[in-house]
N, C-alpha and C. Protein backbone atom coordinates (compact mmCIF):
# COMPACT_ATOMS: atom_id res chain seq x y z
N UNK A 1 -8.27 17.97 -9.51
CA UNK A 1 -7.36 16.86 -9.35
C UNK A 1 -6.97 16.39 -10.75
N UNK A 2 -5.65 16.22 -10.69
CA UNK A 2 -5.15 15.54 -11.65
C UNK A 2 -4.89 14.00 -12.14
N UNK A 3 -5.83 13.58 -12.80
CA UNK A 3 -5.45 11.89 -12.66
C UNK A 3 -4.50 11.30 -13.73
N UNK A 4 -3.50 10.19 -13.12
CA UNK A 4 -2.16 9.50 -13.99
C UNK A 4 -2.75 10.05 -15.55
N UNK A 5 -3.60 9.83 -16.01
CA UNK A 5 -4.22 9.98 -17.81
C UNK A 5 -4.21 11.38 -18.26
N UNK A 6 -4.10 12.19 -17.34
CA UNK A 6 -3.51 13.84 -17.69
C UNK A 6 -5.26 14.39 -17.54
N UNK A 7 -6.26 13.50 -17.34
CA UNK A 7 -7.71 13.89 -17.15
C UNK A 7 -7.54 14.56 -15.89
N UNK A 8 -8.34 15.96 -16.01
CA UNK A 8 -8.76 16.71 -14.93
C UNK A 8 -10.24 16.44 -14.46
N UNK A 9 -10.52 16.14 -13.21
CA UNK A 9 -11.86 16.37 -12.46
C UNK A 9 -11.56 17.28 -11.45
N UNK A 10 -12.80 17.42 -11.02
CA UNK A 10 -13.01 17.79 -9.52
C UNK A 10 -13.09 17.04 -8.54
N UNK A 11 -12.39 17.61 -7.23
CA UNK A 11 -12.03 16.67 -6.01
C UNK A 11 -13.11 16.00 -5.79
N UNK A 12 -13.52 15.43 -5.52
CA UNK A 12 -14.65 14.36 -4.75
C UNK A 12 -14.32 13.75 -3.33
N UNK A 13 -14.90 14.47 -2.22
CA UNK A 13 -14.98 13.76 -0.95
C UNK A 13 -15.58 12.37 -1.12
N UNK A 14 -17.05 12.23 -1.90
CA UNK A 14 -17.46 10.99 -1.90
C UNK A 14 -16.35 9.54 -2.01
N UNK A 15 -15.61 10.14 -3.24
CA UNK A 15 -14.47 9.00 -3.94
C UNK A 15 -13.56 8.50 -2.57
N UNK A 16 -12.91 9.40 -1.92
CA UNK A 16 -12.59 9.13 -0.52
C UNK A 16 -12.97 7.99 0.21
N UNK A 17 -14.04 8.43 0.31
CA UNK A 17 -14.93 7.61 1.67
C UNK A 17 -15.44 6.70 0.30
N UNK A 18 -15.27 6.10 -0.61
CA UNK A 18 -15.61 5.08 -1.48
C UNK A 18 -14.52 4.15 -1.18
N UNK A 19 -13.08 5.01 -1.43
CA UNK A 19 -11.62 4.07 -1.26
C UNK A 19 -11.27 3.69 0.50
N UNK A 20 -11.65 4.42 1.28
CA UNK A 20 -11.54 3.91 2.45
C UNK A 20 -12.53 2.81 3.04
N UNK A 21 -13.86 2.84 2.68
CA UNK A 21 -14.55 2.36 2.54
C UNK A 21 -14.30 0.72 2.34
N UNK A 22 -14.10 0.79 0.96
CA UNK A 22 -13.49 -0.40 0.58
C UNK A 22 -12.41 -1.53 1.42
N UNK A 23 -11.44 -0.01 1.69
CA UNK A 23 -10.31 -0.80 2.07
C UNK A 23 -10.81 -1.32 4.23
N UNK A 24 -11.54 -0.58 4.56
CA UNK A 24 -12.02 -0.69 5.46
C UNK A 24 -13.25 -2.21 5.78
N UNK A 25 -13.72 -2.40 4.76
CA UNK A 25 -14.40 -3.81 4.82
C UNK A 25 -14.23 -4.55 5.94
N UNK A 26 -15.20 -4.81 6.49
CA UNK A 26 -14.92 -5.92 7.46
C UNK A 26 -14.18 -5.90 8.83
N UNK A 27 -13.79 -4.26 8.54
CA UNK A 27 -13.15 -3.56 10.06
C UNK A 27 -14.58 -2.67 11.11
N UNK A 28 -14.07 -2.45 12.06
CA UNK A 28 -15.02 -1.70 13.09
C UNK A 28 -14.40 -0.29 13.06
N UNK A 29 -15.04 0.50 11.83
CA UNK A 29 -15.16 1.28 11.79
C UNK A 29 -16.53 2.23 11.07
N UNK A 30 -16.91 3.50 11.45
CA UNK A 30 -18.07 3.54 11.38
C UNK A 30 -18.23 4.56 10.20
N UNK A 31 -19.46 5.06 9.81
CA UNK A 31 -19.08 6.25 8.67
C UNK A 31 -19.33 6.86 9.16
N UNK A 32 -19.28 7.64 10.50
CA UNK A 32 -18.37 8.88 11.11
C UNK A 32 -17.42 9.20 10.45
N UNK A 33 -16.48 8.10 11.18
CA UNK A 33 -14.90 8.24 10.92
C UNK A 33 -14.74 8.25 9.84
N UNK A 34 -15.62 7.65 8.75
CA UNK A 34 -14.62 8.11 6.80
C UNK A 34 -15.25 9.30 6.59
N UNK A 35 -16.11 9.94 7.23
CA UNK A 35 -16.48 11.16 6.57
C UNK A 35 -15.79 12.46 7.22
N UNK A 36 -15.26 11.75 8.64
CA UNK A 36 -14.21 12.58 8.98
C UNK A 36 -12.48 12.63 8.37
N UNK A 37 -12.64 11.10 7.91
CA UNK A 37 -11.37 11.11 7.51
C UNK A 37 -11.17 12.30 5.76
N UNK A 38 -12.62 11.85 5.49
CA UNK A 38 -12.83 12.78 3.67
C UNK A 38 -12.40 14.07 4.37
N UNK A 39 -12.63 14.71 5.44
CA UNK A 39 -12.94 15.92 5.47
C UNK A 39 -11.69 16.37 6.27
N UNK A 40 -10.52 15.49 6.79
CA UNK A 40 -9.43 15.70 6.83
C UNK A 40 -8.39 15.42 5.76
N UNK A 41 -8.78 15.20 4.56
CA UNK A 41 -8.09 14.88 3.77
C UNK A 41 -8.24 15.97 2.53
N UNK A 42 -9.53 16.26 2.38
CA UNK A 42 -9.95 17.55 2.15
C UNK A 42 -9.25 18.84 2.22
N UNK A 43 -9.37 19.22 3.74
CA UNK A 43 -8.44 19.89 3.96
C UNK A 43 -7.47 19.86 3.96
N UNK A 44 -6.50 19.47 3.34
CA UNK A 44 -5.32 19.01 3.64
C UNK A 44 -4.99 19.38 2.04
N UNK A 45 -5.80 18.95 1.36
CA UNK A 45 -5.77 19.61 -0.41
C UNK A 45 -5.92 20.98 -0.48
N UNK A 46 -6.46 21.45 -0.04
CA UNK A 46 -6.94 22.77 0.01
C UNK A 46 -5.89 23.25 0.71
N UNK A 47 -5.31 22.79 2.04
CA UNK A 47 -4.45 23.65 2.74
C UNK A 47 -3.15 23.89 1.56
N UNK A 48 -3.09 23.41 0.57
CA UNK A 48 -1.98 23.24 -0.29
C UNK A 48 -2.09 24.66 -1.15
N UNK A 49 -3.25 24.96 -1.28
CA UNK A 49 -3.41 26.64 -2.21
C UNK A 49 -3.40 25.74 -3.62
N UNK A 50 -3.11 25.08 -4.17
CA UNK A 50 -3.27 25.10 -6.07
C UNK A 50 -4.59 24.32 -6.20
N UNK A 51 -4.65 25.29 -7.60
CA UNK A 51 -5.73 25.10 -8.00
C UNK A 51 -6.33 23.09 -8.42
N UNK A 52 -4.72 22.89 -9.09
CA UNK A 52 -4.95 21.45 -9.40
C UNK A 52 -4.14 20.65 -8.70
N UNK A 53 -4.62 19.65 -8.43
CA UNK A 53 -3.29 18.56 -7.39
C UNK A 53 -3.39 17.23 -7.91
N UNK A 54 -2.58 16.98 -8.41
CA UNK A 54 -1.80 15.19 -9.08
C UNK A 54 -2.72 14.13 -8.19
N UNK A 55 -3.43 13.45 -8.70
CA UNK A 55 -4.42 12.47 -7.65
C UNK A 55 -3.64 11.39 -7.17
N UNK A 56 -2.24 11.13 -7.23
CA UNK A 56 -1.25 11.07 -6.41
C UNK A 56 -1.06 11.56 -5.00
N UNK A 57 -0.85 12.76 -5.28
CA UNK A 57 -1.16 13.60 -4.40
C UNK A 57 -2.28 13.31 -3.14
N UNK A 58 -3.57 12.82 -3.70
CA UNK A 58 -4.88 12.59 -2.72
C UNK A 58 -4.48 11.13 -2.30
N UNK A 59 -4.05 10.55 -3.02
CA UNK A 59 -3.79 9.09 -2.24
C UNK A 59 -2.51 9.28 -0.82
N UNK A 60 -1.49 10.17 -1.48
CA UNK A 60 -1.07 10.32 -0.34
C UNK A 60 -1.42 11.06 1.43
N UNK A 61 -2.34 11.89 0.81
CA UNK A 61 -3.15 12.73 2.23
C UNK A 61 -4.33 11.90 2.53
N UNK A 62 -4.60 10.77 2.13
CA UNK A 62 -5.49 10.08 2.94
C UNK A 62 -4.60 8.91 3.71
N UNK A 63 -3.35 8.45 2.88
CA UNK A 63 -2.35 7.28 4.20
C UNK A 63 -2.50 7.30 5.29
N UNK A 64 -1.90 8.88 5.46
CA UNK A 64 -1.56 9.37 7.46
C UNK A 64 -2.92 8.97 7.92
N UNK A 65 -3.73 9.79 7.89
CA UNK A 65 -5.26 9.55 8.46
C UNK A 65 -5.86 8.52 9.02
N UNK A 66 -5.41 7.52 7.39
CA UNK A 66 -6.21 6.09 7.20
C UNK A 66 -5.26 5.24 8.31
N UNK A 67 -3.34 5.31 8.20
CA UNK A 67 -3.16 4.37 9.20
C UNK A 67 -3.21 4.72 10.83
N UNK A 68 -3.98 5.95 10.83
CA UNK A 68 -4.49 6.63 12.42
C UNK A 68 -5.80 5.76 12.61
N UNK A 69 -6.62 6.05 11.96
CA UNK A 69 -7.81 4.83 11.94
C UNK A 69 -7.75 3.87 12.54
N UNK A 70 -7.10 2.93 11.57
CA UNK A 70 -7.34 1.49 11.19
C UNK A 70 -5.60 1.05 10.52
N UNK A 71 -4.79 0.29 10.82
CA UNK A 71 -3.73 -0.07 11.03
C UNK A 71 -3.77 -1.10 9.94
N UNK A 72 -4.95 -2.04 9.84
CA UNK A 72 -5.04 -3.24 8.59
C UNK A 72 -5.81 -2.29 7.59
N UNK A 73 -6.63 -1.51 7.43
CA UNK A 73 -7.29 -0.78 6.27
C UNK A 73 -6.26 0.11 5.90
N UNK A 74 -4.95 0.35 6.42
CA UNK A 74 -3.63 0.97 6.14
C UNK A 74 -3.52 0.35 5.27
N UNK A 75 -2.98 -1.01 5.51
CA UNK A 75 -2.10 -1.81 5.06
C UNK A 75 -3.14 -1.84 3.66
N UNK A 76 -3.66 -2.41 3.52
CA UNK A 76 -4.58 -2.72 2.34
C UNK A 76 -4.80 -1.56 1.38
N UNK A 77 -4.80 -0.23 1.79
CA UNK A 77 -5.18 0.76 1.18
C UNK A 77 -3.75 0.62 0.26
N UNK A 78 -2.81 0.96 1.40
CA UNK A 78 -1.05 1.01 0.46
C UNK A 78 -1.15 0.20 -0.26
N UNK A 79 -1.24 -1.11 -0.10
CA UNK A 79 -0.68 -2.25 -0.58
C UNK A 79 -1.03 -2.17 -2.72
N UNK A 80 -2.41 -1.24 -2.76
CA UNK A 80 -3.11 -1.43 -3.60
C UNK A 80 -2.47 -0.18 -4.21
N UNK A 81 -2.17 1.11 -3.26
CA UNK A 81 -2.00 2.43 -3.69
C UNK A 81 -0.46 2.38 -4.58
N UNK A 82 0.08 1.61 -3.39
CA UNK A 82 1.75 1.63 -3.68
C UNK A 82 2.23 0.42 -4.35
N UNK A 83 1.06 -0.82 -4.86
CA UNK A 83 0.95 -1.26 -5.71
C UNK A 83 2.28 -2.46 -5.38
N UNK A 84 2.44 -3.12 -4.10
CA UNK A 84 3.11 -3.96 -3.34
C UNK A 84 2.96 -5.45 -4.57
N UNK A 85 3.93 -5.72 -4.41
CA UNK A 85 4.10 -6.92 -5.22
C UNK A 85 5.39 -7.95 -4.74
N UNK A 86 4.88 -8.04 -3.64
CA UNK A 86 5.80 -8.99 -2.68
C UNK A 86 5.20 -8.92 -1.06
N UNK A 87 5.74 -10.25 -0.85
CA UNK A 87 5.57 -10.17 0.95
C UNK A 87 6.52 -9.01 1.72
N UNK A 88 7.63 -9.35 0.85
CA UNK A 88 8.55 -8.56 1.61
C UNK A 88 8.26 -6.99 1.64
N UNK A 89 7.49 -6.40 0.81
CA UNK A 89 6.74 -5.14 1.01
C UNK A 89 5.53 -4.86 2.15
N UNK A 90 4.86 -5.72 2.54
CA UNK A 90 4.07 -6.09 3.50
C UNK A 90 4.77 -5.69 4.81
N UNK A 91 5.85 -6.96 4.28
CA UNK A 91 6.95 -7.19 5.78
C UNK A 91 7.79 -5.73 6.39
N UNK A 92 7.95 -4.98 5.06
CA UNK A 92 8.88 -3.54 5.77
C UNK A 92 7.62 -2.47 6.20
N UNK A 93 6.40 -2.71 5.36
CA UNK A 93 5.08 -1.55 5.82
C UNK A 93 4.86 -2.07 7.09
N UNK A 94 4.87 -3.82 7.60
CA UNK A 94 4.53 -3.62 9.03
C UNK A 94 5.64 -3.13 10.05
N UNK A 95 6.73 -3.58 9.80
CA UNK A 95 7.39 -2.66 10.47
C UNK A 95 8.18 -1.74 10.94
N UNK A 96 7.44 -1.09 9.64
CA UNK A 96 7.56 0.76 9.57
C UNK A 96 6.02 0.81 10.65
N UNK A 97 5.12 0.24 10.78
CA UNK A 97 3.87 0.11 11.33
C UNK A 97 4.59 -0.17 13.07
N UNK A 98 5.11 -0.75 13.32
CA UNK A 98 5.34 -1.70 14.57
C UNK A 98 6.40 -0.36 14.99
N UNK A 99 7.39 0.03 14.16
CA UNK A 99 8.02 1.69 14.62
C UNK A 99 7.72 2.15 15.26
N UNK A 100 6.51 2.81 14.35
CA UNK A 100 6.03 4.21 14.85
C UNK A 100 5.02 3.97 16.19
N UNK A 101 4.40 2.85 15.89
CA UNK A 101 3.75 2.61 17.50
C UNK A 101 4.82 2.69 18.67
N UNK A 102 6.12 2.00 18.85
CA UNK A 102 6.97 2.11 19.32
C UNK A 102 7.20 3.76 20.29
N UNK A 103 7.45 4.25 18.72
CA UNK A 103 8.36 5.43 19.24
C UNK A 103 6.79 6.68 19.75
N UNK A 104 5.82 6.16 19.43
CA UNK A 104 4.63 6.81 19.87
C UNK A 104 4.10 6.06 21.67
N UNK A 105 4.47 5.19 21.92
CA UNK A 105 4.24 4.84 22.72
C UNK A 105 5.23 5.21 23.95
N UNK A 106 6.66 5.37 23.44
CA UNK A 106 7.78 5.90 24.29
C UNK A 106 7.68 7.69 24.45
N UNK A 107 6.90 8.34 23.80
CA UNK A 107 6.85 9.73 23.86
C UNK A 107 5.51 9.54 24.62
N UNK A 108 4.78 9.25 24.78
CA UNK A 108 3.73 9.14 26.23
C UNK A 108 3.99 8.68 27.54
C-alpha cells in the first residue's frame, strides 16, 4: 500500500478493523463483522492484481462494506475519509444514503 507521503507498507487487515472499529463505537456491531468486513476488503485489494495500491484506494474498498454494515459508522467513517467540512456534506451523504435504500427496497 501506498500512503499520501509516497511511504510504502504492507497491507494490514488489523489497520482495517482498527478504522472500522473506531468509526463503529458505540454501534451494535460485533468483531465478527469487522473481521469479516477486513477480509472483504482484503479481497477486494488483491482481486485488483498490483503489487502496490494508493491507501486511497483501501479507504475506498472498505465504504461499500462499511455502509452495508452500519449506515451511521458509514457516515462517520466518510465524513473523516472524505474529510466533510460542512453540514451540507452530511446532508447529500444522507441522501445518497436514503436513495439507495429506496431503490434497494423497490427491487425486492
Amino acid at each position: 500500500m501506498v500512503k499520501r507521503s509516497g511511504v510504502t507498507e504492507p497491507f494490514s487487515r488489523d489497520k482495517v478493523v482498527v478504522g472500522v472499529r473506531r468509526a463503529c463505537q458505540g454501534r451494535p456491531v460485533d468483531e465478527d463483522a469487522f473481521q469479516q468486513l477486513a477480509q472483504r476488503v482484503e479481497e477486494s485489494i488483491r482481486s485488483t492484481g498490483c503489487a502496490e495500491i494508493p491507501s486511497h484506494e483501501v479507504g475506498l474498498a472498505i465504504l461499500g462494506p462499511l455502509r452495508e454494515l452500519d449506515e451511521v459508522a458509514y457516515l462517520r467513517f466518510a465524513s473523516v475519509y472524505r474529510s466533510f467540512s460542512s453540514v451540507e456534506d452530511f446532508e447529500k451523504e444522507i441522501l445518497d444514503l436514503r436513495t439507495a435504500r429506496a431503490e434497494a427496497a423497490r427491487e425486492q
